[in-house]
PDB file of N, CA and C in Angstrom:
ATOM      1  N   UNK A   1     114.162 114.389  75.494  1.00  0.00           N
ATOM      2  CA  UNK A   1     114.133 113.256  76.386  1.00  0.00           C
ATOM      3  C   UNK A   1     114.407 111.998  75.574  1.00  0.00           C
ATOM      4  N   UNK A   2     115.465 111.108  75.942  1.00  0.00           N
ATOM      5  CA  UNK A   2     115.839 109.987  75.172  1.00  0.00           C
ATOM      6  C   UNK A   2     114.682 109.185  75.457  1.00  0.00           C
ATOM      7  N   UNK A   3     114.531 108.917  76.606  1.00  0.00           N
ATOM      8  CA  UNK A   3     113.210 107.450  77.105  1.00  0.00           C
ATOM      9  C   UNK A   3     114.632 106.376  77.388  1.00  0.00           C
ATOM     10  N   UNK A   4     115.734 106.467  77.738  1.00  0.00           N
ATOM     11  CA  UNK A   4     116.198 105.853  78.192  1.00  0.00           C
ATOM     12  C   UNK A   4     116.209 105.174  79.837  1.00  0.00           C
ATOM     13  N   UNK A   5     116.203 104.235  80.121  1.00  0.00           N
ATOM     14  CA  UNK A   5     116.601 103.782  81.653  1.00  0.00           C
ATOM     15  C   UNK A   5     116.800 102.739  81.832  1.00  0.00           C
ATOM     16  N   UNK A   6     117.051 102.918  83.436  1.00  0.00           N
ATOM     17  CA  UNK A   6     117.852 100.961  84.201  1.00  0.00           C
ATOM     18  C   UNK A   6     116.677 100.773  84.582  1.00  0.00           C
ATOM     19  N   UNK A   7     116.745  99.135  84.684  1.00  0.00           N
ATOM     20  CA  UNK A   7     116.133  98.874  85.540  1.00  0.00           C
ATOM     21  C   UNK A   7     116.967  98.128  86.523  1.00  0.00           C
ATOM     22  N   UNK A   8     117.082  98.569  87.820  1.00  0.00           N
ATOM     23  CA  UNK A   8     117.484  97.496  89.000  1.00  0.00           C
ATOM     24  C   UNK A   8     116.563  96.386  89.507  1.00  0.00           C
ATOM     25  N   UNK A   9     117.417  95.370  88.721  1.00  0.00           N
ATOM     26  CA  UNK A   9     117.081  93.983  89.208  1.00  0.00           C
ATOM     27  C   UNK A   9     116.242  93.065  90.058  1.00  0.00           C
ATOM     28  N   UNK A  10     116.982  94.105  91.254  1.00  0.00           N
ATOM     29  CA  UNK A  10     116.480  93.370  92.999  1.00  0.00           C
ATOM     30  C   UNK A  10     115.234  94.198  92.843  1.00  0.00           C
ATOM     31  N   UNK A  11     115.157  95.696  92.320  1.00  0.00           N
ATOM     32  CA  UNK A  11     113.375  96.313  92.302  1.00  0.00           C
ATOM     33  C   UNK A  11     113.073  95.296  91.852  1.00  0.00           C
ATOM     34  N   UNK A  12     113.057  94.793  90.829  1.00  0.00           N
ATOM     35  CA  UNK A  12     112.210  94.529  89.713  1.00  0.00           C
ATOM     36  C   UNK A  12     112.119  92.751  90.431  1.00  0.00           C
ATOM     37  N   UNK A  13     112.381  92.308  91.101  1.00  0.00           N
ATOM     38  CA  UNK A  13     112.523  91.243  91.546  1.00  0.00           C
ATOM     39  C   UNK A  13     111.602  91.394  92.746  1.00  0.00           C
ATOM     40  N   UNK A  14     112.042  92.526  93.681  1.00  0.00           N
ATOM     41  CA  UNK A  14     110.964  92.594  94.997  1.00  0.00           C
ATOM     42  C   UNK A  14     109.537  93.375  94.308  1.00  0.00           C
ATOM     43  N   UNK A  15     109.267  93.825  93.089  1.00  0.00           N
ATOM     44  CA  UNK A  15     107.637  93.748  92.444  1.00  0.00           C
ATOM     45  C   UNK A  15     107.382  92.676  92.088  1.00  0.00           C
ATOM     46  N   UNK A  16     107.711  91.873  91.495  1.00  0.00           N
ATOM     47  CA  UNK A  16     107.383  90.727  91.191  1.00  0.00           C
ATOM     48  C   UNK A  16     106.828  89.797  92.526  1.00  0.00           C
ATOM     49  N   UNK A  17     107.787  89.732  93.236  1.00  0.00           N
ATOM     50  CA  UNK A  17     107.449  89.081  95.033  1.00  0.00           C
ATOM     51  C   UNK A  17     106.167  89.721  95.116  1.00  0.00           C
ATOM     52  N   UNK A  18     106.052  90.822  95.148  1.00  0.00           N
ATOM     53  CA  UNK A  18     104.586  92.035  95.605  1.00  0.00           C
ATOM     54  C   UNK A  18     103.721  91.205  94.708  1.00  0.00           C
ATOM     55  N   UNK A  19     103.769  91.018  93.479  1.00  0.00           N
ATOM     56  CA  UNK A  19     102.743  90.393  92.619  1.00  0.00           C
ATOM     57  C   UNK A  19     102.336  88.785  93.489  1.00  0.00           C
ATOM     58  N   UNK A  20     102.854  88.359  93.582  1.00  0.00           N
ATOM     59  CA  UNK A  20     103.037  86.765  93.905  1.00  0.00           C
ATOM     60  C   UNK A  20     102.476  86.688  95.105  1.00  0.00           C
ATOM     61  N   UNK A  21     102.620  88.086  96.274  1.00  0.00           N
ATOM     62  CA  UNK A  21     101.936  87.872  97.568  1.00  0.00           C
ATOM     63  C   UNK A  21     100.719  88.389  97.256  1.00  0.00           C
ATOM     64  N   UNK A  22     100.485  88.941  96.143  1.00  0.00           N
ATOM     65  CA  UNK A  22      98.871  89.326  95.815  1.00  0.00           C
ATOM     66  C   UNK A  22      97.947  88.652  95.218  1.00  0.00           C
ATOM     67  N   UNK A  23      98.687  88.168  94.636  1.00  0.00           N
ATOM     68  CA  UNK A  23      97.959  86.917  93.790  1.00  0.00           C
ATOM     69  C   UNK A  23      97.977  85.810  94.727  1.00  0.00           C
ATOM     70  N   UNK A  24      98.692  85.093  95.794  1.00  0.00           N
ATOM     71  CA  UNK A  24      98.511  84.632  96.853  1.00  0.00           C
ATOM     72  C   UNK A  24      97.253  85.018  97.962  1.00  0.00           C
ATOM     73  N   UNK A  25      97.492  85.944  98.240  1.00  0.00           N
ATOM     74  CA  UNK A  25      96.398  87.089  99.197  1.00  0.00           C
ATOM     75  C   UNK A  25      95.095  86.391  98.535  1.00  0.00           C
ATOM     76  N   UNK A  26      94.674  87.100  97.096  1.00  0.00           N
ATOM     77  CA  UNK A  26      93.454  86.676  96.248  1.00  0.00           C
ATOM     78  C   UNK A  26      92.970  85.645  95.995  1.00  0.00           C
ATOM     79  N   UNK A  27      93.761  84.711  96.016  1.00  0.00           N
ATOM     80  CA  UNK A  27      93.695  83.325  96.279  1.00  0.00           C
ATOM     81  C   UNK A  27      92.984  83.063  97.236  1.00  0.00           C
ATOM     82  N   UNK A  28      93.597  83.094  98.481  1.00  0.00           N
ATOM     83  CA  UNK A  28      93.021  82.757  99.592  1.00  0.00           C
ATOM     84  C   UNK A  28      91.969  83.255  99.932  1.00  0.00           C
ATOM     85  N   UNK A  29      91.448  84.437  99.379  1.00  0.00           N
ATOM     86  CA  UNK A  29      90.659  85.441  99.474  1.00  0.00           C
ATOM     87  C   UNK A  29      89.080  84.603  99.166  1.00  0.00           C
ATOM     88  N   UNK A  30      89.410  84.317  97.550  1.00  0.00           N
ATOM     89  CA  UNK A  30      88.738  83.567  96.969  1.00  0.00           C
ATOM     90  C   UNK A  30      88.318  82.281  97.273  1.00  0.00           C
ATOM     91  N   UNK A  31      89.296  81.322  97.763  1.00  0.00           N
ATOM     92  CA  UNK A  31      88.560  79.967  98.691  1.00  0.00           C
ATOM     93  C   UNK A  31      87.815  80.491  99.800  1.00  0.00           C
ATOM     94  N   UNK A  32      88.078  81.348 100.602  1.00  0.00           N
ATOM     95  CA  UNK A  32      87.404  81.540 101.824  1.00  0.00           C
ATOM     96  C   UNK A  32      86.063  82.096 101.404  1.00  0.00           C
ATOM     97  N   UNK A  33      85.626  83.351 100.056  1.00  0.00           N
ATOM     98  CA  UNK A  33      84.503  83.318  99.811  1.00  0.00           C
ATOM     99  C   UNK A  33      84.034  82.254  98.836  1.00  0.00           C
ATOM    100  N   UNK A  34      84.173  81.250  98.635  1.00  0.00           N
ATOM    101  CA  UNK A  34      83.851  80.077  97.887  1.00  0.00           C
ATOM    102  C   UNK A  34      83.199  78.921  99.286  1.00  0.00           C
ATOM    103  N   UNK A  35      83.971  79.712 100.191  1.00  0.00           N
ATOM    104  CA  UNK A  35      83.403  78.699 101.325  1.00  0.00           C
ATOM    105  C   UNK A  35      82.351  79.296 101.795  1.00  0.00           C
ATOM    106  N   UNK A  36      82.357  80.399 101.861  1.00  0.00           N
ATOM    107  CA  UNK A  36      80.717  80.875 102.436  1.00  0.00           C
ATOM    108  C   UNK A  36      80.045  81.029 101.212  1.00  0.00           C
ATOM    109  N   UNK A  37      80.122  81.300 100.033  1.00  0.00           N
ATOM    110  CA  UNK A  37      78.599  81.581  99.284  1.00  0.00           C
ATOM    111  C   UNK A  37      78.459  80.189  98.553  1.00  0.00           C
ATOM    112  N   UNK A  38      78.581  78.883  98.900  1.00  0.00           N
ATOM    113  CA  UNK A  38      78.139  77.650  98.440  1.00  0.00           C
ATOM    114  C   UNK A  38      76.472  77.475  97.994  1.00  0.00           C
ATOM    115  N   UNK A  39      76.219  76.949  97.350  1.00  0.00           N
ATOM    116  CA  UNK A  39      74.863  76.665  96.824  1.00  0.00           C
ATOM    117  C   UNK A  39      74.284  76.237  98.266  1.00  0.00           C
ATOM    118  N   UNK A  40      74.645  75.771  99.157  1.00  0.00           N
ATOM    119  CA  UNK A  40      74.218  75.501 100.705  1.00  0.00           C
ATOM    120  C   UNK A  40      73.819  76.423 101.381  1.00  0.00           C
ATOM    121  N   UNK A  41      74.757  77.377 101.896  1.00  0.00           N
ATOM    122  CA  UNK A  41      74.826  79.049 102.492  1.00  0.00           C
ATOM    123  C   UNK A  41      74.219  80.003 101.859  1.00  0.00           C
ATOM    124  N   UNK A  42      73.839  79.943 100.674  1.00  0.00           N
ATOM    125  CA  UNK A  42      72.766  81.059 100.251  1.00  0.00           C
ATOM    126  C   UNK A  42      71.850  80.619  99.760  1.00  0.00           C
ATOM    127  N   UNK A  43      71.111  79.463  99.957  1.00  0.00           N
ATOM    128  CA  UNK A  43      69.764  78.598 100.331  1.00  0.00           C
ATOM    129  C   UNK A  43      69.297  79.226 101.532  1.00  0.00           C
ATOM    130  N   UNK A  44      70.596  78.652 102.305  1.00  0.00           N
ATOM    131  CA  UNK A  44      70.308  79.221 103.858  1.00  0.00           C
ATOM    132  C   UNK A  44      69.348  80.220 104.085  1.00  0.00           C
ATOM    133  N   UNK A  45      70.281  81.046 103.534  1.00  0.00           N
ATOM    134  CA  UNK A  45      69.821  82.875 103.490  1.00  0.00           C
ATOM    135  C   UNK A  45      69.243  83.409 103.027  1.00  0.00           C
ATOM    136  N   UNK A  46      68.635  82.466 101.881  1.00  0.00           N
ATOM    137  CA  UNK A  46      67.392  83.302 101.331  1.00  0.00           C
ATOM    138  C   UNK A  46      65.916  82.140 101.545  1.00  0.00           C
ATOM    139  N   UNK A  47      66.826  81.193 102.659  1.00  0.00           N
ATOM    140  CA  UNK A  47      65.550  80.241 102.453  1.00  0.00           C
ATOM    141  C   UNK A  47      64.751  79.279 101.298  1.00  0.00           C
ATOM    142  N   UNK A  48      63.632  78.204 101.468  1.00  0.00           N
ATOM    143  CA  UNK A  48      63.533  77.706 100.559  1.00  0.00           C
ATOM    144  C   UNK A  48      61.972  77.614  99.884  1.00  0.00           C
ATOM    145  N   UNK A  49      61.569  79.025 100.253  1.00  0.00           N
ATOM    146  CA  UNK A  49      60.552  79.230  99.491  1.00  0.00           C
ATOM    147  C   UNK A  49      60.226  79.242  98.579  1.00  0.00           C
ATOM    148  N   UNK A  50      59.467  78.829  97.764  1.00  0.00           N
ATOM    149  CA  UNK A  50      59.025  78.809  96.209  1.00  0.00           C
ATOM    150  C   UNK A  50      59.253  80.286  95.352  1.00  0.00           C
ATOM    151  N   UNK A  51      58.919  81.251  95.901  1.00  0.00           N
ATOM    152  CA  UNK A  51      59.229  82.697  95.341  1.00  0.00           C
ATOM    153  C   UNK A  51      60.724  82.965  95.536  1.00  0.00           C
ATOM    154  N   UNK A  52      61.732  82.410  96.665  1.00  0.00           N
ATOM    155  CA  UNK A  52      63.168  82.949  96.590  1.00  0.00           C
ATOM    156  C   UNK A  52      64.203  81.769  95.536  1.00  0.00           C
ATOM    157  N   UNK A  53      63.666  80.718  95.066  1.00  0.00           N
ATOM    158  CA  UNK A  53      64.270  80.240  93.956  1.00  0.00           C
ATOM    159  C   UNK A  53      64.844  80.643  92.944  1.00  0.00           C
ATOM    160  N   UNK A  54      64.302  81.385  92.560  1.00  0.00           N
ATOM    161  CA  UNK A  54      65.093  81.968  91.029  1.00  0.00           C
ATOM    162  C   UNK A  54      65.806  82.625  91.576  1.00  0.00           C
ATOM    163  N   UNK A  55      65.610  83.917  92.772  1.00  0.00           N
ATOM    164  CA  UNK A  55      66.870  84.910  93.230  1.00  0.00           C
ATOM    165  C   UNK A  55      67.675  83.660  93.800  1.00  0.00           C
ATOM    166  N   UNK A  56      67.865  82.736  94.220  1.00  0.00           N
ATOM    167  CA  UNK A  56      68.906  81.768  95.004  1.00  0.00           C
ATOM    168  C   UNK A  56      69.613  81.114  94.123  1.00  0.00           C
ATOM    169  N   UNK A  57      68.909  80.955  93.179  1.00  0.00           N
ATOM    170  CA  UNK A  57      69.740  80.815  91.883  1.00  0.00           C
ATOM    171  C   UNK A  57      70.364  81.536  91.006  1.00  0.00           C
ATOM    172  N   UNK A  58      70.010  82.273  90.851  1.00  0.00           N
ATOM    173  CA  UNK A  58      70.493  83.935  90.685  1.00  0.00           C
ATOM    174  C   UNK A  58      71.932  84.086  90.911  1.00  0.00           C
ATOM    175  N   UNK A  59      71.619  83.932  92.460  1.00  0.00           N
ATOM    176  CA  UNK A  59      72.740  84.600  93.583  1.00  0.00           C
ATOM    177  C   UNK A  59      73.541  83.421  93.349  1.00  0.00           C
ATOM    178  N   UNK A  60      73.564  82.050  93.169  1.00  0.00           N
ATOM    179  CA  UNK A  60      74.446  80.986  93.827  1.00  0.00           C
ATOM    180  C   UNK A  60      75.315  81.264  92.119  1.00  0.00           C
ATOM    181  N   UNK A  61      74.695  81.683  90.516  1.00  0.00           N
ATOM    182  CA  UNK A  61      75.665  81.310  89.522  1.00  0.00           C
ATOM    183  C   UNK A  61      76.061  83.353  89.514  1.00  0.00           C
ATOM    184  N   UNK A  62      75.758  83.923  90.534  1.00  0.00           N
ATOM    185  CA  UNK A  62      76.980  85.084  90.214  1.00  0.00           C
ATOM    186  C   UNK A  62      77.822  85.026  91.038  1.00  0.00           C
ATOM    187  N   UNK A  63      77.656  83.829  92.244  1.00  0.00           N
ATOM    188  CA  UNK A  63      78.658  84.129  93.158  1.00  0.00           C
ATOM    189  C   UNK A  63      80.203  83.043  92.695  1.00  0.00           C
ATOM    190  N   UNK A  64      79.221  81.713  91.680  1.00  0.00           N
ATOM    191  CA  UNK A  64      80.126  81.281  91.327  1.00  0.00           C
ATOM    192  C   UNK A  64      80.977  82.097  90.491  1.00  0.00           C
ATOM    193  N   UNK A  65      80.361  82.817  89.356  1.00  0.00           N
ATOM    194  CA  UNK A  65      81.209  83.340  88.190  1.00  0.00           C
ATOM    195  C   UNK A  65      81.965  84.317  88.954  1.00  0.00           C
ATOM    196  N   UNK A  66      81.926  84.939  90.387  1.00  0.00           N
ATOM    197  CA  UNK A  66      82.678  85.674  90.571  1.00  0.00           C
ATOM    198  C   UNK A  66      83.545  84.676  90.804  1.00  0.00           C
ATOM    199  N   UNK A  67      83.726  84.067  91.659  1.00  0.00           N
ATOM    200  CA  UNK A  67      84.709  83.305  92.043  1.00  0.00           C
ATOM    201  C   UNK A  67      85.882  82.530  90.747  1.00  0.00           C
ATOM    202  N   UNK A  68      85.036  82.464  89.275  1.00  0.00           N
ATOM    203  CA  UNK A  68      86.040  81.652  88.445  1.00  0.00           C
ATOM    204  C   UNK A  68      86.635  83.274  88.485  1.00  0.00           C
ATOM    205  N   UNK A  69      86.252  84.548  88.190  1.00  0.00           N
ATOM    206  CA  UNK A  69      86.890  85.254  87.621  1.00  0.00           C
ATOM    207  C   UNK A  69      87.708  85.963  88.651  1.00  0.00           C
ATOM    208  N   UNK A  70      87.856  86.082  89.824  1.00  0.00           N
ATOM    209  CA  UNK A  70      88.964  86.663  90.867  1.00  0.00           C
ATOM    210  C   UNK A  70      89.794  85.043  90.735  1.00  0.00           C
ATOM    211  N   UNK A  71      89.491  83.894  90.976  1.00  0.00           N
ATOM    212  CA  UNK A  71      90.289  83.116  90.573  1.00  0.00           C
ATOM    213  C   UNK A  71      91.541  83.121  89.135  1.00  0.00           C
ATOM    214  N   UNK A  72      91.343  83.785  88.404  1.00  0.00           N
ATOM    215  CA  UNK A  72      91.619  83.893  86.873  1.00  0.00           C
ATOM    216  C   UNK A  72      92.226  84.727  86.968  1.00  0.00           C
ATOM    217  N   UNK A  73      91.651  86.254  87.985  1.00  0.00           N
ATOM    218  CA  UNK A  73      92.685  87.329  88.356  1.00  0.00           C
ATOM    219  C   UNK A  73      93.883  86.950  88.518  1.00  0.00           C
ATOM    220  N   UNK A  74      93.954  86.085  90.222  1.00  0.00           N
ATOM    221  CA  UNK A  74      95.249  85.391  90.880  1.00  0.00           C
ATOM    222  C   UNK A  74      95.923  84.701  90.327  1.00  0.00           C
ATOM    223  N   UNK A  75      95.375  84.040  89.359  1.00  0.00           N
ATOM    224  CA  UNK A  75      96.312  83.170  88.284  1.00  0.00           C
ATOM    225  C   UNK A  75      97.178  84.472  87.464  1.00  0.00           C
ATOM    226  N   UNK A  76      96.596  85.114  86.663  1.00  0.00           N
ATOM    227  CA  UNK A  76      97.478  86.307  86.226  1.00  0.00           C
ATOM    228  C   UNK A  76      98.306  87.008  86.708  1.00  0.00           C
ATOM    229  N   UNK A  77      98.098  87.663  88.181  1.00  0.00           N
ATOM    230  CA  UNK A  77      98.936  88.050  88.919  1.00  0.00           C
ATOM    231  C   UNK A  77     100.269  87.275  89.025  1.00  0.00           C
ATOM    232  N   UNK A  78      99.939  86.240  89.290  1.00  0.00           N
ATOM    233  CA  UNK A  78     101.119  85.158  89.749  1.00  0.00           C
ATOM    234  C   UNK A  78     101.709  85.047  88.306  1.00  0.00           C
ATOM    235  N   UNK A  79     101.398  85.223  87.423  1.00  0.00           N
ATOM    236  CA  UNK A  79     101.906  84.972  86.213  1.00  0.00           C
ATOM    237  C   UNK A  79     103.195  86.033  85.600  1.00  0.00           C
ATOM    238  N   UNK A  80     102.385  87.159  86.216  1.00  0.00           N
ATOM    239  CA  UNK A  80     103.123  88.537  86.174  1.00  0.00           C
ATOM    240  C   UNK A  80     104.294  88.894  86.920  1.00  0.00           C
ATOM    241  N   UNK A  81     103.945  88.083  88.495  1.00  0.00           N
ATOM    242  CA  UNK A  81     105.039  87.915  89.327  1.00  0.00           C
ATOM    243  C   UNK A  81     106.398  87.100  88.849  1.00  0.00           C
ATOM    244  N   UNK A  82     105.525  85.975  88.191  1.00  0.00           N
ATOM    245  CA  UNK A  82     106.824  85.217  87.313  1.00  0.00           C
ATOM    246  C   UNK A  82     107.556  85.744  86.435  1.00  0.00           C
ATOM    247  N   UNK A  83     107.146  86.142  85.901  1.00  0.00           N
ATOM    248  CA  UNK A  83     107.672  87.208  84.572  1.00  0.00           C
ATOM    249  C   UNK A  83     108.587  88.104  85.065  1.00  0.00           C
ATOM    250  N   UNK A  84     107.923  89.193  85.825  1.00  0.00           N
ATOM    251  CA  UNK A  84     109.070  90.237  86.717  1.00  0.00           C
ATOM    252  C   UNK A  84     110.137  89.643  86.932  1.00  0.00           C
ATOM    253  N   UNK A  85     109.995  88.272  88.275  1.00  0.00           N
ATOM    254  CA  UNK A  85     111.054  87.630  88.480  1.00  0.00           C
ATOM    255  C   UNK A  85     112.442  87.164  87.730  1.00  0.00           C
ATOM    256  N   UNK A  86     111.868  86.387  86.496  1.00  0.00           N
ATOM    257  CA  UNK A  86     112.503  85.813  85.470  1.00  0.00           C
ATOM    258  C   UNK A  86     113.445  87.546  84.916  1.00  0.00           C
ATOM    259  N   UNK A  87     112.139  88.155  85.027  1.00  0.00           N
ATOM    260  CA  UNK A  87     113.573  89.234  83.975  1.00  0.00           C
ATOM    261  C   UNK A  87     113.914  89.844  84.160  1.00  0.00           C
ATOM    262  N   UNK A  88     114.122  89.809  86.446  1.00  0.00           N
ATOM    263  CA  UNK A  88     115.313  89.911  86.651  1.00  0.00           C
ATOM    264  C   UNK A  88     116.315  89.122  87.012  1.00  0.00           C
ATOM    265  N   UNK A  89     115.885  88.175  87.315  1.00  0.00           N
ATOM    266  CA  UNK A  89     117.195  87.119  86.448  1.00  0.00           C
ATOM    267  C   UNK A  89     118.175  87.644  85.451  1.00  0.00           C
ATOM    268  N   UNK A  90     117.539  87.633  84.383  1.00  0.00           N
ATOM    269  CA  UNK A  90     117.519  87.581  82.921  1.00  0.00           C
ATOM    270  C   UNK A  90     118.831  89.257  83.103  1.00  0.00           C
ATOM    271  N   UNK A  91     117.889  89.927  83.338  1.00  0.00           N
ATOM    272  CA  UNK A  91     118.853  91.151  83.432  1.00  0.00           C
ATOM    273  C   UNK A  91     120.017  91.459  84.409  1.00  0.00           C
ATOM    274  N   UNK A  92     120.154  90.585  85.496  1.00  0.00           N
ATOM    275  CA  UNK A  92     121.079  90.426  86.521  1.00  0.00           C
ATOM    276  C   UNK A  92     122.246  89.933  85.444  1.00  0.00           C
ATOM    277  N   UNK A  93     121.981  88.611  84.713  1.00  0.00           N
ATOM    278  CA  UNK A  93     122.718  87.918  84.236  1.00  0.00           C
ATOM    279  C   UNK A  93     123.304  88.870  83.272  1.00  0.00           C
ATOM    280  N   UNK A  94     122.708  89.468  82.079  1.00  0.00           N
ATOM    281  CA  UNK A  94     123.276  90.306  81.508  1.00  0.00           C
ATOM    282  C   UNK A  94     124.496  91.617  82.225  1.00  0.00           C
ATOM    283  N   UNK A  95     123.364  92.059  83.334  1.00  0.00           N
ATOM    284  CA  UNK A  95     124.634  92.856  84.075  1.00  0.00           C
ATOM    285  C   UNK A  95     125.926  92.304  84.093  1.00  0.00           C
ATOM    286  N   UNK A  96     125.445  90.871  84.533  1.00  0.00           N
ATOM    287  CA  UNK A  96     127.173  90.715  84.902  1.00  0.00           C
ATOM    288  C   UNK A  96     128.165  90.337  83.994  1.00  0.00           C
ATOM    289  N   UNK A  97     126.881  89.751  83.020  1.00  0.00           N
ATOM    290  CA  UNK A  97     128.039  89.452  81.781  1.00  0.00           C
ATOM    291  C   UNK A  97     128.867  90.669  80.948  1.00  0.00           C
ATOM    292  N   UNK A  98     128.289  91.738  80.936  1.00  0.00           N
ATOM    293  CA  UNK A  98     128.434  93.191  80.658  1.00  0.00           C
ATOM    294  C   UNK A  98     129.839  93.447  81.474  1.00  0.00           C
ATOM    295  N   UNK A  99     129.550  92.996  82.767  1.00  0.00           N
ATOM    296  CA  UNK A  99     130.538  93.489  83.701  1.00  0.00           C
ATOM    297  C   UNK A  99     132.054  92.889  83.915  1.00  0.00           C
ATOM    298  N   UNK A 100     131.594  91.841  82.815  1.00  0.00           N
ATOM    299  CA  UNK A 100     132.982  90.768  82.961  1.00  0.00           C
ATOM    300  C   UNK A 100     133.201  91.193  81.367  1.00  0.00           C
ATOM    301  N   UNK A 101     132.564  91.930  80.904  1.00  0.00           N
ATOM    302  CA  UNK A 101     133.084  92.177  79.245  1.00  0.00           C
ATOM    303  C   UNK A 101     134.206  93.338  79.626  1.00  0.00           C
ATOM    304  N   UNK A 102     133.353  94.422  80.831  1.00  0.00           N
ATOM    305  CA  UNK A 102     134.267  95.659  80.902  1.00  0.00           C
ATOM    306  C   UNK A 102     135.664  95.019  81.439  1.00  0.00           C
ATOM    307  N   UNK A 103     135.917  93.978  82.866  1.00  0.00           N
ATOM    308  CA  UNK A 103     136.927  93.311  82.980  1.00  0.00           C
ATOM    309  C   UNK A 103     137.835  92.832  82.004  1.00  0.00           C
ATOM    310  N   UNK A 104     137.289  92.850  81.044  1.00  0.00           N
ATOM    311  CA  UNK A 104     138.451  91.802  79.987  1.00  0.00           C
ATOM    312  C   UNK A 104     138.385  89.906  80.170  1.00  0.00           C
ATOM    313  N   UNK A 105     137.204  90.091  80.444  1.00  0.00           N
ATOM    314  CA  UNK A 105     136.254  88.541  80.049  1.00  0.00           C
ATOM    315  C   UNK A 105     136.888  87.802  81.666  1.00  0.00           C
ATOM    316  N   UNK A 106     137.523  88.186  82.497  1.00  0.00           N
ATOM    317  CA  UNK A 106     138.090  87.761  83.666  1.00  0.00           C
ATOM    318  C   UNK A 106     136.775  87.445  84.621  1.00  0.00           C
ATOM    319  N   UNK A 107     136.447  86.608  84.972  1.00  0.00           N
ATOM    320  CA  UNK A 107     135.778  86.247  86.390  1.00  0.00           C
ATOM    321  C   UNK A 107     135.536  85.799  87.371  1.00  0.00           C
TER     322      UNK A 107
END
């Protein structure tokens, strides 16, 4: 087995899109639970009794740290999407320059 192969472009261009609507998706995902587990909304819910303090606090810095870190996800994703994108660009362009070499530099 050599380990040789193509890659087609437009794939590698519509994964990249797939990345970008996921990392989009997660995004949004992420403000909308940033909007319900606010230091406000899980007061709410656990009330403001002297014994549910520490769990409300608890709960309000894991819900933040989730949120930096699915945030941090979507940033990567989208990052990845860029990348895909770019190299198929990158490799489109080569195709064709390839393809105007087999022409006899004509284009």
């Amino acid at each position: 087995m050599s380990g040789d192969f193509y890659l087609q472009p437009q794939e590698l261009a519509e994964l990249g899109n797939a990345f970008g609507t996921r990392a989009y998706d997660l995004a949004s995902a992420v403000k909308n639970f940033q909007g319900g587990t606010g230091d406000e909304q899980i007061h709410d819910g656990f009330g403001f009794l002297t014994e549910s303090e520490e769990v409300t606090a608890a709960y309000v810095e894991l819900a933040a740290e989730m949120a930096v870190s699915l945030g941090e996800l979507a940033r990567h994703l989208d990052e990845v999407g860029q990348a895909l994108r770019g190299n198929a660009k990158n490799s489109e362009a080569a195709d064709d320059a390839l393809a105007d070499l087999f022409k006899g530099g004509k284009g």
